[in-house]
PDB file of N, CA and C in Angstrom:
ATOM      1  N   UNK A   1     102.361 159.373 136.394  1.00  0.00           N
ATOM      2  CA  UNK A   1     103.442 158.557 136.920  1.00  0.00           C
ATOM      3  C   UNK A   1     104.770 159.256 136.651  1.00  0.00           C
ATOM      4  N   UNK A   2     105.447 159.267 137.578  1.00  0.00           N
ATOM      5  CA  UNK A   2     107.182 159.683 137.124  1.00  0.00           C
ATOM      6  C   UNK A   2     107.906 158.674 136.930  1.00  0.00           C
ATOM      7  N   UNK A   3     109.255 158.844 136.675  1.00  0.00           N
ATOM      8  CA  UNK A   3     110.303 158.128 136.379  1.00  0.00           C
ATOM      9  C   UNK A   3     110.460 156.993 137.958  1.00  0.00           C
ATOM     10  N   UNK A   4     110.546 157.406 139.219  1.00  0.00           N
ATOM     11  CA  UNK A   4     110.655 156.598 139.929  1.00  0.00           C
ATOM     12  C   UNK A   4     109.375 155.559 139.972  1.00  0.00           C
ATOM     13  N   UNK A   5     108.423 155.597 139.846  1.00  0.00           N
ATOM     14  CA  UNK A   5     107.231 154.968 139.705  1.00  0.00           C
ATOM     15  C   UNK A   5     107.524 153.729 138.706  1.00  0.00           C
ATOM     16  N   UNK A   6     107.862 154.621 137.709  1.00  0.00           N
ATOM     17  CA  UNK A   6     107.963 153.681 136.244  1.00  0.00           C
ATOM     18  C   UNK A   6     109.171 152.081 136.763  1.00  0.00           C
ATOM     19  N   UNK A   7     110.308 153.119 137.034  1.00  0.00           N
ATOM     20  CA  UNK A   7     111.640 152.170 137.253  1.00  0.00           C
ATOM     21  C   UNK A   7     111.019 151.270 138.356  1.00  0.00           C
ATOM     22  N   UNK A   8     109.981 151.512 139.316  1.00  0.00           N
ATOM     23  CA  UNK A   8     109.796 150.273 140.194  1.00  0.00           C
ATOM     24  C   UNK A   8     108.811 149.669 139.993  1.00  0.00           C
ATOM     25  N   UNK A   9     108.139 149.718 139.116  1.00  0.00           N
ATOM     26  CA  UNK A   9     107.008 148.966 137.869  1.00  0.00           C
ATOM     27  C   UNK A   9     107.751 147.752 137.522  1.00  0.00           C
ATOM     28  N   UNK A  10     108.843 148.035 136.538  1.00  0.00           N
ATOM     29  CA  UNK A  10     110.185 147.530 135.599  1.00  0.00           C
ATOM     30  C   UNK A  10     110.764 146.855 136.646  1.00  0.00           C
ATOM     31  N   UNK A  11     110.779 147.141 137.839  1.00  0.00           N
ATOM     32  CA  UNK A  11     111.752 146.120 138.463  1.00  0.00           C
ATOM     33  C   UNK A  11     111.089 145.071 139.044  1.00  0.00           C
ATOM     34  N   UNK A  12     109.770 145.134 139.634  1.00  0.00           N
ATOM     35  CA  UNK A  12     108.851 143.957 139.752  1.00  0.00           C
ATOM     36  C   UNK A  12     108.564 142.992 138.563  1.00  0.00           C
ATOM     37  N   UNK A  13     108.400 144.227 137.172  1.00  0.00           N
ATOM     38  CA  UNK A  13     107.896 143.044 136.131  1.00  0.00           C
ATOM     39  C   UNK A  13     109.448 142.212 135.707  1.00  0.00           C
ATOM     40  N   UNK A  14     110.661 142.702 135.923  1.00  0.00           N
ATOM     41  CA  UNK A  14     111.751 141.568 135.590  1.00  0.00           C
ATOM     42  C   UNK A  14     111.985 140.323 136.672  1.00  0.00           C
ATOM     43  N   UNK A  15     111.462 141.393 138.296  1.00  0.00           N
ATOM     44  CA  UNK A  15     111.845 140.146 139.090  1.00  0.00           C
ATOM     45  C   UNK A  15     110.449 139.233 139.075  1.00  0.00           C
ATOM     46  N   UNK A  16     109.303 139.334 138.532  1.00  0.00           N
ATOM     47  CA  UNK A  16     108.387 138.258 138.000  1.00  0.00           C
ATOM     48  C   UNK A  16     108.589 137.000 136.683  1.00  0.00           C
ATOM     49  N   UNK A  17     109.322 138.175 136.400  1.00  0.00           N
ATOM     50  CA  UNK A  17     109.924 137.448 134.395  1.00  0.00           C
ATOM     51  C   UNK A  17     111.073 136.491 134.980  1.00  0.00           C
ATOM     52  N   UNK A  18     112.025 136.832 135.775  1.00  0.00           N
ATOM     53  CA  UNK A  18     113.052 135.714 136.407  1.00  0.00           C
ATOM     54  C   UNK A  18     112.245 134.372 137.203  1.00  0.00           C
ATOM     55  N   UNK A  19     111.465 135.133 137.867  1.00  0.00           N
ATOM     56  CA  UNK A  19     110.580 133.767 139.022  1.00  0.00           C
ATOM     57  C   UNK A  19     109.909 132.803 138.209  1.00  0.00           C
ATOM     58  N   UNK A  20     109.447 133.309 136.917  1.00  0.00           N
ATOM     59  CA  UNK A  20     108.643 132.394 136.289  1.00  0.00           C
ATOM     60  C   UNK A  20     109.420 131.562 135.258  1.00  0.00           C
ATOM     61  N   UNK A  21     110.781 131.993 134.996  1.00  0.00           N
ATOM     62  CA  UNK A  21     111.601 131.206 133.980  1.00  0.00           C
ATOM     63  C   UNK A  21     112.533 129.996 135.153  1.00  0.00           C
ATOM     64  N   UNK A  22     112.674 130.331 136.106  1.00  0.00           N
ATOM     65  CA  UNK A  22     113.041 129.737 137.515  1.00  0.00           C
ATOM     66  C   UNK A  22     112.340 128.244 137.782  1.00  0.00           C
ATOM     67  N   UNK A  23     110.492 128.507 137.604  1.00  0.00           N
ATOM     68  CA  UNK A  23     110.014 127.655 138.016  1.00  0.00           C
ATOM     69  C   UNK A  23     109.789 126.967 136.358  1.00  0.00           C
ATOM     70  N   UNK A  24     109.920 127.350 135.343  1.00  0.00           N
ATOM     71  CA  UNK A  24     109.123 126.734 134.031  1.00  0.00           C
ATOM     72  C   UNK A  24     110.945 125.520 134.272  1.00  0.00           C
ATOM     73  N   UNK A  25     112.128 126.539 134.150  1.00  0.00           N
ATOM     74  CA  UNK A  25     112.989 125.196 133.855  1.00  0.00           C
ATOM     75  C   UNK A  25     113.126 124.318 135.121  1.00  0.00           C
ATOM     76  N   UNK A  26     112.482 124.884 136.519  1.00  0.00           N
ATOM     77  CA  UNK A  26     112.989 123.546 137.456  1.00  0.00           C
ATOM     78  C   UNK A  26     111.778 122.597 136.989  1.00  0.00           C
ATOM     79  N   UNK A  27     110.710 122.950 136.721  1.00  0.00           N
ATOM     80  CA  UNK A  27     109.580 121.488 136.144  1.00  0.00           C
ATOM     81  C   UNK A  27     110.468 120.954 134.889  1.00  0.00           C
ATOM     82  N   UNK A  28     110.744 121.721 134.465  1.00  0.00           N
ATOM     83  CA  UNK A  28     111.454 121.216 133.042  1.00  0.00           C
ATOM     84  C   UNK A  28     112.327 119.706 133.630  1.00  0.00           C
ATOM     85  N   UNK A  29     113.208 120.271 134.553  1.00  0.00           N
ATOM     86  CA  UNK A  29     114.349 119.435 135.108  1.00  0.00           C
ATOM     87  C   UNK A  29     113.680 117.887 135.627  1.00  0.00           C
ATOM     88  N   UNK A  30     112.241 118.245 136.327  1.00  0.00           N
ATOM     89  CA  UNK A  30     111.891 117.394 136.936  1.00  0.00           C
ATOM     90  C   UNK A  30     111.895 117.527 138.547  1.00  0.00           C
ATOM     91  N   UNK A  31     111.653 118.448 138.285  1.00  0.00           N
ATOM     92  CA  UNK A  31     111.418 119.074 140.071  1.00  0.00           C
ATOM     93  C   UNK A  31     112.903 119.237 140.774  1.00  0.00           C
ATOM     94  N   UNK A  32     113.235 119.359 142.150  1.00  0.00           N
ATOM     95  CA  UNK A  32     114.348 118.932 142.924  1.00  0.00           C
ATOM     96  C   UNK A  32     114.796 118.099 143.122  1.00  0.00           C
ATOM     97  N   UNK A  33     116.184 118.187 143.271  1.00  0.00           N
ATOM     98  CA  UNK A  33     116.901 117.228 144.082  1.00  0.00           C
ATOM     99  C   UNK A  33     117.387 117.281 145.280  1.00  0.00           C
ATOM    100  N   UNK A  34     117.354 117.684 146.483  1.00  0.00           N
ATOM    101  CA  UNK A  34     118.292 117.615 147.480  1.00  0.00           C
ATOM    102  C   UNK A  34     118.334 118.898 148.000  1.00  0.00           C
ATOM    103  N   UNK A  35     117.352 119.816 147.359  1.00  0.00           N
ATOM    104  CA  UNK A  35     117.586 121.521 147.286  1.00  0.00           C
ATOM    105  C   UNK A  35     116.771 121.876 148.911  1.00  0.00           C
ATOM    106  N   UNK A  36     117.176 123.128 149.533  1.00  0.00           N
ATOM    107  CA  UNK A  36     116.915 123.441 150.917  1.00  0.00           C
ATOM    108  C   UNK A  36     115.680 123.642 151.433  1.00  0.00           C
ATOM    109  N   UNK A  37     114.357 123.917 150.529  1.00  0.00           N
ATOM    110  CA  UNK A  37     113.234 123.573 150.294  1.00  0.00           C
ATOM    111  C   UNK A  37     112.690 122.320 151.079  1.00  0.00           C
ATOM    112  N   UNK A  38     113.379 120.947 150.686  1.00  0.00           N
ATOM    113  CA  UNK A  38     112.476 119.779 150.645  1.00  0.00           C
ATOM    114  C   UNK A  38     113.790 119.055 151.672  1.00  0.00           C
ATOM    115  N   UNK A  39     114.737 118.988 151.624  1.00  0.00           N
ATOM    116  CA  UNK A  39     115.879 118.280 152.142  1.00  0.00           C
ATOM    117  C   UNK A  39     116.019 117.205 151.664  1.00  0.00           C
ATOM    118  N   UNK A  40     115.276 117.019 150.770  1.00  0.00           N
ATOM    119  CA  UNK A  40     115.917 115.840 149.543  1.00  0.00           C
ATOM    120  C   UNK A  40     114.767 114.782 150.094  1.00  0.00           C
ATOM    121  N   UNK A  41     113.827 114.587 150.540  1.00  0.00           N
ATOM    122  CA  UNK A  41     112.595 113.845 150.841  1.00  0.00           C
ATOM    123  C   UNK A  41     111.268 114.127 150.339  1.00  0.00           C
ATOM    124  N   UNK A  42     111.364 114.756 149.207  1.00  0.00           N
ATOM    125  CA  UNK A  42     110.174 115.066 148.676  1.00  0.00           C
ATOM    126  C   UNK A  42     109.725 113.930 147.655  1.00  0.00           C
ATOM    127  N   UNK A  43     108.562 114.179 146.817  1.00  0.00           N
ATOM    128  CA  UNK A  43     108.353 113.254 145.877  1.00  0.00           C
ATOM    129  C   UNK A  43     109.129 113.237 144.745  1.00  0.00           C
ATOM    130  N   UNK A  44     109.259 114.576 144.466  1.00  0.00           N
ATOM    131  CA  UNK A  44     110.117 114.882 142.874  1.00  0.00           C
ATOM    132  C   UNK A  44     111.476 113.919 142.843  1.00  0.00           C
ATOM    133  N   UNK A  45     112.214 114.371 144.380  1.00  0.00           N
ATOM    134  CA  UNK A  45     113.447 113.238 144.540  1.00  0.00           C
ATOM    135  C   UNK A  45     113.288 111.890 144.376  1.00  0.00           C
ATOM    136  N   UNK A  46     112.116 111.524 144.999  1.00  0.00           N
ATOM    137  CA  UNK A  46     112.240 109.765 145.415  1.00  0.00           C
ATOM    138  C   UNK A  46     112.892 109.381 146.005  1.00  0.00           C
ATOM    139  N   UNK A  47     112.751 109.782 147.080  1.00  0.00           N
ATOM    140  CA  UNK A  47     114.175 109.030 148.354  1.00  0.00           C
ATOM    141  C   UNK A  47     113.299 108.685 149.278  1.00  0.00           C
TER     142      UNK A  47
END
């Protein structure tokens, strides 16, 4: 492996490490509110 190999290894495993701290605190929160996803009619909302 070289250095470019490596650095785009490292950049998948941080943008995995962000996606998964993303989804652990939006459950945390209690799902969405109003976010562009669902338009605010999902279950998590209750509307």
């Amino acid at each position: 492996m070289n250095i470019w190999d490596i650095l785009i290894c490292a950049a998948l495993a941080l943008a995995l490490a962000f996606a998964i701290v993303s989804c652990v605190r939006r459950k945390k929160r209690g799902g969405c509110c109003g976010c562009e996803e669902c338009s605010g009619f999902c279950q998590n909302c209750k509307k």
